[in-house]
Protein backbone atom coordinates (compact mmCIF):
# COMPACT_ATOMS: atom_id res chain seq x y z
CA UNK A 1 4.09 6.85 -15.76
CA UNK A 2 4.20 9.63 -17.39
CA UNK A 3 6.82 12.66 -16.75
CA UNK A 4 5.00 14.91 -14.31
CA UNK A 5 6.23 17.43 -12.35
CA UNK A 6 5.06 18.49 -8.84
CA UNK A 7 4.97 22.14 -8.04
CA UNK A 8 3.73 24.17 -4.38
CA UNK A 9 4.00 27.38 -6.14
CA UNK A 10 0.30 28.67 -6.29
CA UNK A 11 1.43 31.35 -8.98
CA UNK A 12 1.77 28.51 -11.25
CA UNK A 13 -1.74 27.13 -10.86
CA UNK A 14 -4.13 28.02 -13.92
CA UNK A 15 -7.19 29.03 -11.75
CA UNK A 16 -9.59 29.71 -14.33
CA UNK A 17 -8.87 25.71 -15.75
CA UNK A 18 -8.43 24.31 -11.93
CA UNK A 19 -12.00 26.52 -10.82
CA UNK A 20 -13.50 25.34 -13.81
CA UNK A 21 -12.83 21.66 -13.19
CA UNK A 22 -14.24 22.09 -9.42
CA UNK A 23 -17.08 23.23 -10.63
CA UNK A 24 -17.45 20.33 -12.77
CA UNK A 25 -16.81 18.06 -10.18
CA UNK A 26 -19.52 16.46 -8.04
CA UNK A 27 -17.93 17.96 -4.70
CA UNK A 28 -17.61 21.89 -6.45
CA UNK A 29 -20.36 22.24 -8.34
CA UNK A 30 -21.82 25.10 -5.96
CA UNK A 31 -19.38 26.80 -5.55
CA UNK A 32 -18.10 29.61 -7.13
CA UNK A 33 -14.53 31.59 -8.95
CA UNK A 34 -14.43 33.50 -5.52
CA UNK A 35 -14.83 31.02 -3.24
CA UNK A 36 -12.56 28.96 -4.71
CA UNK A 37 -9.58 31.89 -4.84
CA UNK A 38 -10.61 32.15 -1.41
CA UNK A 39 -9.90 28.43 -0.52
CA UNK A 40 -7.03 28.27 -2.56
CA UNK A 41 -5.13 31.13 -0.65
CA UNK A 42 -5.91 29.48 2.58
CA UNK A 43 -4.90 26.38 2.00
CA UNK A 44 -1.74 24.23 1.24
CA UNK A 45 -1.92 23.92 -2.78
CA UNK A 46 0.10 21.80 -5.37
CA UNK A 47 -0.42 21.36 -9.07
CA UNK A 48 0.63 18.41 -11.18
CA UNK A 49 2.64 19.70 -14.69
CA UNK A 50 2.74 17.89 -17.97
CA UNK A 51 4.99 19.77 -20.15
CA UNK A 52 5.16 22.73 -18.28
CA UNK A 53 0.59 22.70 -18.53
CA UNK A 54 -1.15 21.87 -15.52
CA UNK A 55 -2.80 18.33 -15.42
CA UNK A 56 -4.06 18.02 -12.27
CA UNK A 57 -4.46 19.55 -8.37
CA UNK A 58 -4.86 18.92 -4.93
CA UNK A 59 -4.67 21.16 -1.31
CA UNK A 60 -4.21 20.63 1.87
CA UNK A 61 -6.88 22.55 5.02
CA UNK A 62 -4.23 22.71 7.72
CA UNK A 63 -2.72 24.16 10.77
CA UNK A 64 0.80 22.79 9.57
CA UNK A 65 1.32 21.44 13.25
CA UNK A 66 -1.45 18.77 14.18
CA UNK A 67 -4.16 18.51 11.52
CA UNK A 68 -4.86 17.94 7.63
CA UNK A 69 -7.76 17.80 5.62
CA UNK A 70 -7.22 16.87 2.66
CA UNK A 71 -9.34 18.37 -0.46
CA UNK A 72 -9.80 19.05 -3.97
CA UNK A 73 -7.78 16.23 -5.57
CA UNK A 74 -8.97 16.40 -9.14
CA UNK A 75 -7.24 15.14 -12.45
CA UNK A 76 -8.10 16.64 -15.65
CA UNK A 77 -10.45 13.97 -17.20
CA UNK A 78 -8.08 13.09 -20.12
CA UNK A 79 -5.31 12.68 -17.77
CA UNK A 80 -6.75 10.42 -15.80
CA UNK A 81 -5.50 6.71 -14.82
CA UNK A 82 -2.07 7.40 -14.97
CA UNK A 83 -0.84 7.73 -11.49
CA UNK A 84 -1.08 11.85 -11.06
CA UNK A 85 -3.69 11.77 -8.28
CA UNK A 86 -1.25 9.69 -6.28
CA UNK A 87 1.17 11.71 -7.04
CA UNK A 88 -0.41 14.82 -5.43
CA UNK A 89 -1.43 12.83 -2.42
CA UNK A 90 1.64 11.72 -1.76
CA UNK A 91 3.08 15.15 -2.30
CA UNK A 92 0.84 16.84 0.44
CA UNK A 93 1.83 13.85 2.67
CA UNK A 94 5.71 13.96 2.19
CA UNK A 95 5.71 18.15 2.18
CA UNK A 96 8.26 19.37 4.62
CA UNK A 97 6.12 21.66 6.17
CA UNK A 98 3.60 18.27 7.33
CA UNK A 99 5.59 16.27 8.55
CA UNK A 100 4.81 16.64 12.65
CA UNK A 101 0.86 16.45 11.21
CA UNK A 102 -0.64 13.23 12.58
CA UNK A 103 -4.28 13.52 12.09
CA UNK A 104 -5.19 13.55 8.11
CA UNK A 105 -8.95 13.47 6.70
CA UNK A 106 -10.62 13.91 3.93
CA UNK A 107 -14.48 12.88 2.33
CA UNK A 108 -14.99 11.18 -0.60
CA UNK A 109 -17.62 9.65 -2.53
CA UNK A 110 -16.00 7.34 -4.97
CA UNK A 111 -12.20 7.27 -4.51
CA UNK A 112 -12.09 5.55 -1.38
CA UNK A 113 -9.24 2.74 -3.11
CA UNK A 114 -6.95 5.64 -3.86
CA UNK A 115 -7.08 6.76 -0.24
CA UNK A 116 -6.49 3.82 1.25
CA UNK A 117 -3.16 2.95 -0.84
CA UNK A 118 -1.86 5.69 1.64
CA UNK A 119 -3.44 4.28 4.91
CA UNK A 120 -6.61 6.28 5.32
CA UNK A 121 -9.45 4.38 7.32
CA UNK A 122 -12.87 4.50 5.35
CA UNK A 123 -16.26 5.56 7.87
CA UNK A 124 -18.70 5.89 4.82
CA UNK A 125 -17.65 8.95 2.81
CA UNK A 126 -15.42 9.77 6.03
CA UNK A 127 -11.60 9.25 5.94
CA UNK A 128 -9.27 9.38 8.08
CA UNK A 129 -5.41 8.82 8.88
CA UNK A 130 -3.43 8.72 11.58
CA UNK A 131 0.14 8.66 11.69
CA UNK A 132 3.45 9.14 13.99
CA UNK A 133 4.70 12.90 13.32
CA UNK A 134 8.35 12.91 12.19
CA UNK A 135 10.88 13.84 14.52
């Protein structure tokens, strides 16, 4: 795989290439540069880095304590294939600040395989995850 680094700092994010590839997507197309700042400073955020440019992103809806919803998971489309959207799953579920969260969901149309790598029960486009909080 290739050398990617993970990154929660949100002042790294490129918004105008991340908002421009969720509006691309089938999930974003509606919405809009301020709704997605909007969402983005309410939520958990982390950006995948290849070569110090951003490849891919993913955030987390949450109350830090109980609940997760987990959104936005997107992979540039020549980046894709190689492992990065894992790697920003597994990122939001292994963040220190998650780890008593036991309820995770998320909706998807098409990547239902990639969720369920990490446990996540499919319900149609409904997912869901439960899991034993960390001491």
């Amino acid at each position: 795989m290739q050398d990617i680094e993970i990154s929660f700092d949100l002042s790294r994010v490129d918004f105008r290439a991340t908002s421009d590839q969720l509006m691309q997507s089938y999930w974003g197309a509606s919405r809009t540069d301020e709704a997605n700042r909007r969402a983005f400073d309410n939520s958990l955020c982390v950006g995948a880095y290849l070569d110090g440019r951003q490849v891919g992103f993913a955030r987390a809806i949450t109350d830090y304590t109980v609940f997760a919803y987990l959104a936005d998971v997107i992979v540039w489309p020549e980046r894709r294939g190689h492992g990065i959207g894992k790697r920003l799953v597994q990122a939001l579920l292994d963040h220190p600040d998650m780890k008593t969260v036991s309820h995770w969901s998320l909706t998807t149309s098409d990547a239902h395989s990639l969720y369920q790598k990490f446990g996540f029960r499919a319900e149609g486009r409904y997912m869901r995850l439960d899991r034993s909080p960390a001491a």
